[in-house]
PDB file of N, CA and C in Angstrom:
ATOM      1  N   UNK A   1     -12.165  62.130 -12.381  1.00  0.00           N
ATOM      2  CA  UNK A   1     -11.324  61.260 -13.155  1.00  0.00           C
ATOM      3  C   UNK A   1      -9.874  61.203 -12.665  1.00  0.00           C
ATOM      4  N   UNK A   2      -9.394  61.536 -11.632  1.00  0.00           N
ATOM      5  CA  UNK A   2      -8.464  61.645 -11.419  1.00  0.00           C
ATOM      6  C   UNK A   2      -7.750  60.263 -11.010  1.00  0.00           C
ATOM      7  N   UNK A   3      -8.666  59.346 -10.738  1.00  0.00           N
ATOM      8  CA  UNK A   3      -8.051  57.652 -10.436  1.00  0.00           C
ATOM      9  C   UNK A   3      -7.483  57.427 -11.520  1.00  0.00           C
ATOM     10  N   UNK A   4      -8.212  57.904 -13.151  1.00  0.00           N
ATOM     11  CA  UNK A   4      -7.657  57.400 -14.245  1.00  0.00           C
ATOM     12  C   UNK A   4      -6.437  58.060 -14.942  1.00  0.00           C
ATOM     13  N   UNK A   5      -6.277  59.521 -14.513  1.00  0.00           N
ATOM     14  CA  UNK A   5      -4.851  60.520 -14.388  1.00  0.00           C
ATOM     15  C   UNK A   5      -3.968  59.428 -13.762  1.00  0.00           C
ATOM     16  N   UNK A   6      -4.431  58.937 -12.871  1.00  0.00           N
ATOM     17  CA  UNK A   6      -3.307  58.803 -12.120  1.00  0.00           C
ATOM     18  C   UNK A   6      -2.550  57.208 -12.587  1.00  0.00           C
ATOM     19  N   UNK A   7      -3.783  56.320 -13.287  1.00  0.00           N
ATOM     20  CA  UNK A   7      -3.426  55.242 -13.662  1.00  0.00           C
ATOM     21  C   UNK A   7      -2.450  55.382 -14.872  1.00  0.00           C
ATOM     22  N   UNK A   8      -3.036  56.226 -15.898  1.00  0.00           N
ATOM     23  CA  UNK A   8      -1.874  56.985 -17.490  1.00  0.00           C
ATOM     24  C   UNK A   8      -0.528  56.920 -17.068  1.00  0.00           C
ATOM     25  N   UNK A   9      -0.475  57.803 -15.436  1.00  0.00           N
ATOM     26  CA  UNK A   9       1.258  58.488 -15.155  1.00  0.00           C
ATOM     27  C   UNK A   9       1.717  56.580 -14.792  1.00  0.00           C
ATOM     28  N   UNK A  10       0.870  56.289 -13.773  1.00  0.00           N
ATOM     29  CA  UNK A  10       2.027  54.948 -13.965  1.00  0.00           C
ATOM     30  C   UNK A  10       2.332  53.935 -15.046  1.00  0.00           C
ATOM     31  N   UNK A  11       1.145  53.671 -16.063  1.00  0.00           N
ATOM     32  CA  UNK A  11       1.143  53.407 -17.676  1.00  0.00           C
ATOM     33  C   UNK A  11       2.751  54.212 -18.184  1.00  0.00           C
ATOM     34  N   UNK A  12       2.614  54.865 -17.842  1.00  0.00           N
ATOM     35  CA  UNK A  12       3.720  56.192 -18.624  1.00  0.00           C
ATOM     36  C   UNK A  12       4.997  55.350 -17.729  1.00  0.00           C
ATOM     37  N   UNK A  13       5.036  55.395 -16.587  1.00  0.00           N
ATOM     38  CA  UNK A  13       6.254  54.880 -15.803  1.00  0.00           C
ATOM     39  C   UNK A  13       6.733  54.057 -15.725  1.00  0.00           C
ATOM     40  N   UNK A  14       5.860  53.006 -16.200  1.00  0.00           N
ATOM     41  CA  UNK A  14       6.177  51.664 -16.347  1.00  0.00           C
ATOM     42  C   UNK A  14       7.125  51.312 -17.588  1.00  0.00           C
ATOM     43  N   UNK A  15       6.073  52.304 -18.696  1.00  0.00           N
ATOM     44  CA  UNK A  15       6.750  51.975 -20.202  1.00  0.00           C
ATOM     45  C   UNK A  15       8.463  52.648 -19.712  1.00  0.00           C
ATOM     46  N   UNK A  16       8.277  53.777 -19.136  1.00  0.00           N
ATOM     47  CA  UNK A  16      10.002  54.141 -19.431  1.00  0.00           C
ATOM     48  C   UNK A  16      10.916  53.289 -18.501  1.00  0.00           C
ATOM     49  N   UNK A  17      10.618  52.735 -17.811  1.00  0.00           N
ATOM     50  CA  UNK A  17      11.072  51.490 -16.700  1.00  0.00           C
ATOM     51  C   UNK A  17      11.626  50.356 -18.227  1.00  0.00           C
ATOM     52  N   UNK A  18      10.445  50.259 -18.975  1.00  0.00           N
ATOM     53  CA  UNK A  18      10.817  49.533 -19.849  1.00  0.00           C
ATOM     54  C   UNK A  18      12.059  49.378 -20.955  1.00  0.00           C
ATOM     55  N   UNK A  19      12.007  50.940 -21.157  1.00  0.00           N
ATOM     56  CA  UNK A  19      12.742  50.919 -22.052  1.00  0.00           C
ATOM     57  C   UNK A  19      14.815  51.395 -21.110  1.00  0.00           C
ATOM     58  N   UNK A  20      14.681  50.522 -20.006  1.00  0.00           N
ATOM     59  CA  UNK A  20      15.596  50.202 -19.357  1.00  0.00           C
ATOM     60  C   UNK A  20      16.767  51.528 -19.436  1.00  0.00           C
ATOM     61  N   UNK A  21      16.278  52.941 -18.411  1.00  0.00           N
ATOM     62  CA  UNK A  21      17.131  53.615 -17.895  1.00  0.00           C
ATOM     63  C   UNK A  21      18.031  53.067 -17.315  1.00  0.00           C
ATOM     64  N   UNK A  22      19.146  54.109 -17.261  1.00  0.00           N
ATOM     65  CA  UNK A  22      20.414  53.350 -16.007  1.00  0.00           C
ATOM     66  C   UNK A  22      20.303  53.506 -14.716  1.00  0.00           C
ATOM     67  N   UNK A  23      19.610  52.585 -14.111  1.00  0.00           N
ATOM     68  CA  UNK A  23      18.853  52.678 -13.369  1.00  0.00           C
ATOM     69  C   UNK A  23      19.866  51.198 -12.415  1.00  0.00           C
ATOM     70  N   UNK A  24      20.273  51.399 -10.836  1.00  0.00           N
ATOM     71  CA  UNK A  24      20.750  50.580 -10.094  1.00  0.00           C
ATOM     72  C   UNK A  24      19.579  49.257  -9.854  1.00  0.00           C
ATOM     73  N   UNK A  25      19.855  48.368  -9.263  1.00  0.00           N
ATOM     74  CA  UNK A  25      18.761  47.608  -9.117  1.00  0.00           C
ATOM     75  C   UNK A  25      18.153  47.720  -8.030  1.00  0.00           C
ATOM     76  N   UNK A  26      19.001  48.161  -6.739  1.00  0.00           N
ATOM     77  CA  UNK A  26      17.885  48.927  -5.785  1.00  0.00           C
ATOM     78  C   UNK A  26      17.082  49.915  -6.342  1.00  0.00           C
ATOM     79  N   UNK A  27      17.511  51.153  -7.248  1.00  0.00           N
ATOM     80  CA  UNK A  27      16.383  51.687  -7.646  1.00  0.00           C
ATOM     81  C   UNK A  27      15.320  51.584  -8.730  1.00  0.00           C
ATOM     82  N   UNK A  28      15.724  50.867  -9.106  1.00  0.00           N
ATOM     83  CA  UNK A  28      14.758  49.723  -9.825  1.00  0.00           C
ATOM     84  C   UNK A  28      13.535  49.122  -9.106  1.00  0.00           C
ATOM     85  N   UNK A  29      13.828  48.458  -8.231  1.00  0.00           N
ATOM     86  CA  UNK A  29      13.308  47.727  -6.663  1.00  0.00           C
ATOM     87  C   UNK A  29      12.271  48.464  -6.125  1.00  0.00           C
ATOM     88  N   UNK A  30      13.012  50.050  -5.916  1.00  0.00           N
ATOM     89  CA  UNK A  30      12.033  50.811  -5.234  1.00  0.00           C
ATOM     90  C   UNK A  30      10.966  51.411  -5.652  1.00  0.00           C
ATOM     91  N   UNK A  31      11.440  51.793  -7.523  1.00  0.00           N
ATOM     92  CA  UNK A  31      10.439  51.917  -7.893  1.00  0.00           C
ATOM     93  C   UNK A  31       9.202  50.883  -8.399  1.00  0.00           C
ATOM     94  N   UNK A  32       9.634  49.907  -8.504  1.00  0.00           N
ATOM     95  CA  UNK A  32       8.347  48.693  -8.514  1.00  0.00           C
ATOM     96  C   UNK A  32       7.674  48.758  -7.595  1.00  0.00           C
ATOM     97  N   UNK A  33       8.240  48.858  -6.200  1.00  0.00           N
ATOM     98  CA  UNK A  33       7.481  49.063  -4.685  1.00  0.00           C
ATOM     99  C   UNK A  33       6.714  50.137  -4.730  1.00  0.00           C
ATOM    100  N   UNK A  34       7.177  51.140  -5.053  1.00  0.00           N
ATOM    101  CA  UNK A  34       6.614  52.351  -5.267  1.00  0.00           C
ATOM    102  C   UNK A  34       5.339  52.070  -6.084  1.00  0.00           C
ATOM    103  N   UNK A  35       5.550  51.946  -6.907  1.00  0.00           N
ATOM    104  CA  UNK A  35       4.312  51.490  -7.835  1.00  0.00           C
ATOM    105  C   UNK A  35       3.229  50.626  -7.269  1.00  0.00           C
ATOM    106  N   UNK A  36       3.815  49.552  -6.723  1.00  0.00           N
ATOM    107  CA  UNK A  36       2.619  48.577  -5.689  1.00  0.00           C
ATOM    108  C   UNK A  36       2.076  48.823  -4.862  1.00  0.00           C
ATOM    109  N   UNK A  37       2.194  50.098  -4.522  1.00  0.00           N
ATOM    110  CA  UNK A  37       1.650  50.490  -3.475  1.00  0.00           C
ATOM    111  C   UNK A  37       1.067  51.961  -4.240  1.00  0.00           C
ATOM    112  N   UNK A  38       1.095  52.532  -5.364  1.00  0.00           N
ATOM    113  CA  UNK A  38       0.036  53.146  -5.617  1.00  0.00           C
ATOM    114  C   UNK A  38      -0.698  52.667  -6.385  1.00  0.00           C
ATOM    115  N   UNK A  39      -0.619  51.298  -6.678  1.00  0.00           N
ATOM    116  CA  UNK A  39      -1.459  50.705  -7.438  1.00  0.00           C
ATOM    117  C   UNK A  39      -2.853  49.741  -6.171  1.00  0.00           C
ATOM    118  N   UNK A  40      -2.053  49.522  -5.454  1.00  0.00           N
ATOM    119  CA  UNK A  40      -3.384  49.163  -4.056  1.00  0.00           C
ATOM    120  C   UNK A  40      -4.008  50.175  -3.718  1.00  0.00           C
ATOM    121  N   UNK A  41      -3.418  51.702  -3.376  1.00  0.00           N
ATOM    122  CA  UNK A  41      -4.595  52.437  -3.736  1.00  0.00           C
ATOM    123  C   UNK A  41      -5.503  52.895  -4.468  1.00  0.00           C
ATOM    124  N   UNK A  42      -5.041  52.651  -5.739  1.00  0.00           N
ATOM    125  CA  UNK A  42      -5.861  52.618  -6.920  1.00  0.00           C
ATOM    126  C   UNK A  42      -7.112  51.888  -6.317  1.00  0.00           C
ATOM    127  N   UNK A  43      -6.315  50.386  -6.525  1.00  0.00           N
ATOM    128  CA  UNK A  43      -7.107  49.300  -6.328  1.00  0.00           C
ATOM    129  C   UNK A  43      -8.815  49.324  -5.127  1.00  0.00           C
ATOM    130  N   UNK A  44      -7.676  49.772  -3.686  1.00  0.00           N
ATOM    131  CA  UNK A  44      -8.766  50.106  -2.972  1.00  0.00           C
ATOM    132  C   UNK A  44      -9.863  51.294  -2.776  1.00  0.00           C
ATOM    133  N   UNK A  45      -9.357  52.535  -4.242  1.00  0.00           N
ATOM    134  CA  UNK A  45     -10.028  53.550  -3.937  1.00  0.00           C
ATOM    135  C   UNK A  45     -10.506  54.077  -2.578  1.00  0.00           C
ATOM    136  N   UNK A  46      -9.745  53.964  -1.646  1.00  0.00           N
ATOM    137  CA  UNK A  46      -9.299  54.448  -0.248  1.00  0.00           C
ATOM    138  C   UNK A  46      -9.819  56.001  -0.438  1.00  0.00           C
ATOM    139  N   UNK A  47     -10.438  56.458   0.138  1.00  0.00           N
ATOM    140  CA  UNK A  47     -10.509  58.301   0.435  1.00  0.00           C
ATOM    141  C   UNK A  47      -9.614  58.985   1.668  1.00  0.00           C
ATOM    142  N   UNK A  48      -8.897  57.804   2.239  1.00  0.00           N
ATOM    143  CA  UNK A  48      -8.404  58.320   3.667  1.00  0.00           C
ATOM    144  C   UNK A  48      -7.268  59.273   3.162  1.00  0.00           C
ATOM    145  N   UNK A  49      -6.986  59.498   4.234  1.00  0.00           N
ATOM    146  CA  UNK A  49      -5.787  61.186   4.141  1.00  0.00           C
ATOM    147  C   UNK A  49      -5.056  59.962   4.728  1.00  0.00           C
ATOM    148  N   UNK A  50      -3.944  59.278   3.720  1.00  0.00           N
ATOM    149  CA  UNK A  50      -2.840  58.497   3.906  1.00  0.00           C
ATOM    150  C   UNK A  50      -1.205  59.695   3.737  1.00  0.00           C
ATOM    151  N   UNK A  51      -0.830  60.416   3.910  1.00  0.00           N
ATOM    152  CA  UNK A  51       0.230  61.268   3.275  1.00  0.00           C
ATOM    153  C   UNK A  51       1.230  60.687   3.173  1.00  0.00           C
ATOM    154  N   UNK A  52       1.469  59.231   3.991  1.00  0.00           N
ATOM    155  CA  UNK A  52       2.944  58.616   3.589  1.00  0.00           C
ATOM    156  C   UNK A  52       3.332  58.251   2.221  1.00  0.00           C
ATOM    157  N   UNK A  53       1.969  58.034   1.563  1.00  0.00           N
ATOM    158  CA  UNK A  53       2.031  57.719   0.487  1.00  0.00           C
ATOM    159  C   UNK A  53       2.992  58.133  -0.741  1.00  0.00           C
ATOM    160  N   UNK A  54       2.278  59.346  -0.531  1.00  0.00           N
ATOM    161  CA  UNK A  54       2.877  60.982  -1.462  1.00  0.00           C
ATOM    162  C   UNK A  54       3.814  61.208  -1.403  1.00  0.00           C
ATOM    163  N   UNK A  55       4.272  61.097   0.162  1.00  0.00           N
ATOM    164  CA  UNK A  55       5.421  61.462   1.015  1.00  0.00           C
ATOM    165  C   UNK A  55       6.780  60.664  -0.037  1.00  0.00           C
ATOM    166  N   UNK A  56       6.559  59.471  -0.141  1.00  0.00           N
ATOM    167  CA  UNK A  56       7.273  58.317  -0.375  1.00  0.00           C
ATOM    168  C   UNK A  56       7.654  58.659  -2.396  1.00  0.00           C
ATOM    169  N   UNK A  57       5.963  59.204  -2.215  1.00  0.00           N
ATOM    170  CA  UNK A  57       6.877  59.138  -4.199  1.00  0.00           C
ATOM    171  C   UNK A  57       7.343  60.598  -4.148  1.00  0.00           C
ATOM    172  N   UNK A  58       7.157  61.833  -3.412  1.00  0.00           N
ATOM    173  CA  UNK A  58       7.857  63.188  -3.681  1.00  0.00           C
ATOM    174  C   UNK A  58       9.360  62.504  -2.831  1.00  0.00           C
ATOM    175  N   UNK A  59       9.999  61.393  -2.053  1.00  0.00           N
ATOM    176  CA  UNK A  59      11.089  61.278  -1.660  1.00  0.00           C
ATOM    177  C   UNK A  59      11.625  60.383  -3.306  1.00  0.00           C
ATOM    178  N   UNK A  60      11.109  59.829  -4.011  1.00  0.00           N
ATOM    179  CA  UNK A  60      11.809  59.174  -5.218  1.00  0.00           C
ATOM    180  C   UNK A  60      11.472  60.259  -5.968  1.00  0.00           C
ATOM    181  N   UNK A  61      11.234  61.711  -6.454  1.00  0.00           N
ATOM    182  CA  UNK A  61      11.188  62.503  -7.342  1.00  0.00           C
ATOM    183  C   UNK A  61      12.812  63.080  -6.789  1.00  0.00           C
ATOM    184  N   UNK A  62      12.614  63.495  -5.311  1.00  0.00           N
ATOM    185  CA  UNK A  62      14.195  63.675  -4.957  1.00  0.00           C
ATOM    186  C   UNK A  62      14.950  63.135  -5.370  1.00  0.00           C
ATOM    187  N   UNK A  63      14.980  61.666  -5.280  1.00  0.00           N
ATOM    188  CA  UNK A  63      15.948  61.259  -5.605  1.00  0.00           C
ATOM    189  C   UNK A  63      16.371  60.709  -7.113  1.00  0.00           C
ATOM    190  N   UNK A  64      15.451  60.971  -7.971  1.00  0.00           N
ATOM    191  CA  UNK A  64      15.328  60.762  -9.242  1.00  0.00           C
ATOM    192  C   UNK A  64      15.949  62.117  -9.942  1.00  0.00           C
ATOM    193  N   UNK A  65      16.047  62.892  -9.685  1.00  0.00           N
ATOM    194  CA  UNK A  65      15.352  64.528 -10.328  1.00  0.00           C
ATOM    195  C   UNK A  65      16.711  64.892 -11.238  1.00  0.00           C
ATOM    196  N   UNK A  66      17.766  64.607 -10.526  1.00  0.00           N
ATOM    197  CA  UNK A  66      18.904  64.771 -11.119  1.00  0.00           C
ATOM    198  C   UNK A  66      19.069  63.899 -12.300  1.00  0.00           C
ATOM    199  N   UNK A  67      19.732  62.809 -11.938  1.00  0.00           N
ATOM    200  CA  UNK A  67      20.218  61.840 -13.106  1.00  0.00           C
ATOM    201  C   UNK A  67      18.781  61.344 -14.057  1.00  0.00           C
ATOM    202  N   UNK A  68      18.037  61.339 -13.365  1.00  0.00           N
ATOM    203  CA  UNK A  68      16.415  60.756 -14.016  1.00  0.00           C
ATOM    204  C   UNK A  68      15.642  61.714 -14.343  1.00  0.00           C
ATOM    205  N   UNK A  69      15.534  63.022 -14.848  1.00  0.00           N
ATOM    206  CA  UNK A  69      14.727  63.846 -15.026  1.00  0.00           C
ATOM    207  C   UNK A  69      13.017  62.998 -15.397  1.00  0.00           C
ATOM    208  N   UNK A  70      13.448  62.538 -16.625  1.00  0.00           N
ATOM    209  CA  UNK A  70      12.299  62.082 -17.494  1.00  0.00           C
ATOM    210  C   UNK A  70      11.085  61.197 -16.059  1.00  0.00           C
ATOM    211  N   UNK A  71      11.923  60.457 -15.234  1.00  0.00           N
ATOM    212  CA  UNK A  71      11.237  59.571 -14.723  1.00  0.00           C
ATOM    213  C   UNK A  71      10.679  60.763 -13.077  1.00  0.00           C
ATOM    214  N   UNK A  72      11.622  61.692 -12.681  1.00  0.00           N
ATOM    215  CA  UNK A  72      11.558  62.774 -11.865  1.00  0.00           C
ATOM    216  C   UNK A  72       9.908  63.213 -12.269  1.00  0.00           C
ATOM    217  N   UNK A  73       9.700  63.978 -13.766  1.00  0.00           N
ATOM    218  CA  UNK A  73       8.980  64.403 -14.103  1.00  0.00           C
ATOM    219  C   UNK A  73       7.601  63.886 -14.062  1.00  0.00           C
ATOM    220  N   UNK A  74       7.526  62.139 -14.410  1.00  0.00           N
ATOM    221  CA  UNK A  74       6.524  61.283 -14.108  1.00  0.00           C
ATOM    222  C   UNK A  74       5.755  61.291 -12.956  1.00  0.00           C
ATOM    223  N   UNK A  75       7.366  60.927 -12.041  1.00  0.00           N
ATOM    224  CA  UNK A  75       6.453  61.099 -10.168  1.00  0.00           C
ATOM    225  C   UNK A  75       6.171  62.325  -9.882  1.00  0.00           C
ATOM    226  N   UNK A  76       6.115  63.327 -10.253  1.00  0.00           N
ATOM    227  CA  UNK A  76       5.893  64.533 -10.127  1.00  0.00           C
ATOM    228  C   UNK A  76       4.087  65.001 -10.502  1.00  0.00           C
ATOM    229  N   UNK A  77       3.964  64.040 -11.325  1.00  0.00           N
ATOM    230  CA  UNK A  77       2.659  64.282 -12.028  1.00  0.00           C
ATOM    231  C   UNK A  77       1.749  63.074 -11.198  1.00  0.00           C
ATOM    232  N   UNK A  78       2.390  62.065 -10.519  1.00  0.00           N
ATOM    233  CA  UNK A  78       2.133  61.400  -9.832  1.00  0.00           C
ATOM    234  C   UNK A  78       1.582  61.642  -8.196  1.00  0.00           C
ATOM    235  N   UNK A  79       2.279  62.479  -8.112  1.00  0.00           N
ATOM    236  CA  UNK A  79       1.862  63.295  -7.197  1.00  0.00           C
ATOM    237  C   UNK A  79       0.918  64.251  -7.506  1.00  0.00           C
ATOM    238  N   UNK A  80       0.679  64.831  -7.893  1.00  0.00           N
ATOM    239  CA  UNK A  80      -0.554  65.480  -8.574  1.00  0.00           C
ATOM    240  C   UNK A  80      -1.834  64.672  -8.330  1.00  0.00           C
ATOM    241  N   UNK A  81      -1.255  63.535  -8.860  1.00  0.00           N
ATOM    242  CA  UNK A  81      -2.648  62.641  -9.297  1.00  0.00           C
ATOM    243  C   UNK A  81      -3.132  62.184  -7.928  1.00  0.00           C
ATOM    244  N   UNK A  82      -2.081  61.976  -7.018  1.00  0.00           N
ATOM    245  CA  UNK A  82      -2.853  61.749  -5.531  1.00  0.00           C
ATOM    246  C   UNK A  82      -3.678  62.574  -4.956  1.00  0.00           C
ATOM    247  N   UNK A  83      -2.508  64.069  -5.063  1.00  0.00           N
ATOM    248  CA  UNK A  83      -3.082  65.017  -4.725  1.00  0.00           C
ATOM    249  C   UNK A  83      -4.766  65.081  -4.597  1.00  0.00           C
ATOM    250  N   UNK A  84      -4.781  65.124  -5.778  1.00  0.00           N
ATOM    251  CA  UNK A  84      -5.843  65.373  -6.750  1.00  0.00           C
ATOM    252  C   UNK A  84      -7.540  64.307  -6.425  1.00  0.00           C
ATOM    253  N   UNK A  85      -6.906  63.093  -5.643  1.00  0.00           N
ATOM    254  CA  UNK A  85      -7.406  62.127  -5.103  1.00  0.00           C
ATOM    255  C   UNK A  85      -7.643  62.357  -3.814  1.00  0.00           C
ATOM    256  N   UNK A  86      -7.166  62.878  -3.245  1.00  0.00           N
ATOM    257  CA  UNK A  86      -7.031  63.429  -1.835  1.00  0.00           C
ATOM    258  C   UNK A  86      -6.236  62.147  -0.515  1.00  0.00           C
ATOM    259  N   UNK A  87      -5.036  61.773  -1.278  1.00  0.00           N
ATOM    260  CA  UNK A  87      -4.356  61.146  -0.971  1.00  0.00           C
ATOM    261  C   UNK A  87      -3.320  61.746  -0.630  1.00  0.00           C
TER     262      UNK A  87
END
């Protein structure tokens, strides 16, 4: 079940996207991108050992972690969920 772990955390990321952190609009941007692209893997249920992937949302937990905890904490579990996928 871990495709569906992983679908909840971005459910979860989206809503707090929603409720409009102070958030720049590049990083705004990136995290939509971010999202579109773990949502095509969703989509394609891919098994390949992609690591840029991961790579890309543990570099927005960096850069979230400080001022964004709440949303830090999300991609964090997000990562998990790839993990967990073998992504």
């Amino acid at each position: 079940m871990p495709a569906r772990e992983l679908q909840q955390q971005l459910n979860t990321l989206r809503e707090q996207l929603e409720q409009n952190p102070p958030l720049t609009e590049a990083e705004r941007e990136d995290l939509h991108l971010l999202m579109q692209q773990i949502e095509l893997e969703l989509d394609l249920e891919t098994k390949t050992k992609d690591s840029s992937l991961a790579d890309n949302v543990n570099l927005a937990v960096d850069r979230f972690e400080i001022e964004h905890p709440t949303l830090a904490g999300t991609l964090r579990n997000i990562v998990q969920a790839l993990g967990n996928m073998g992504i």
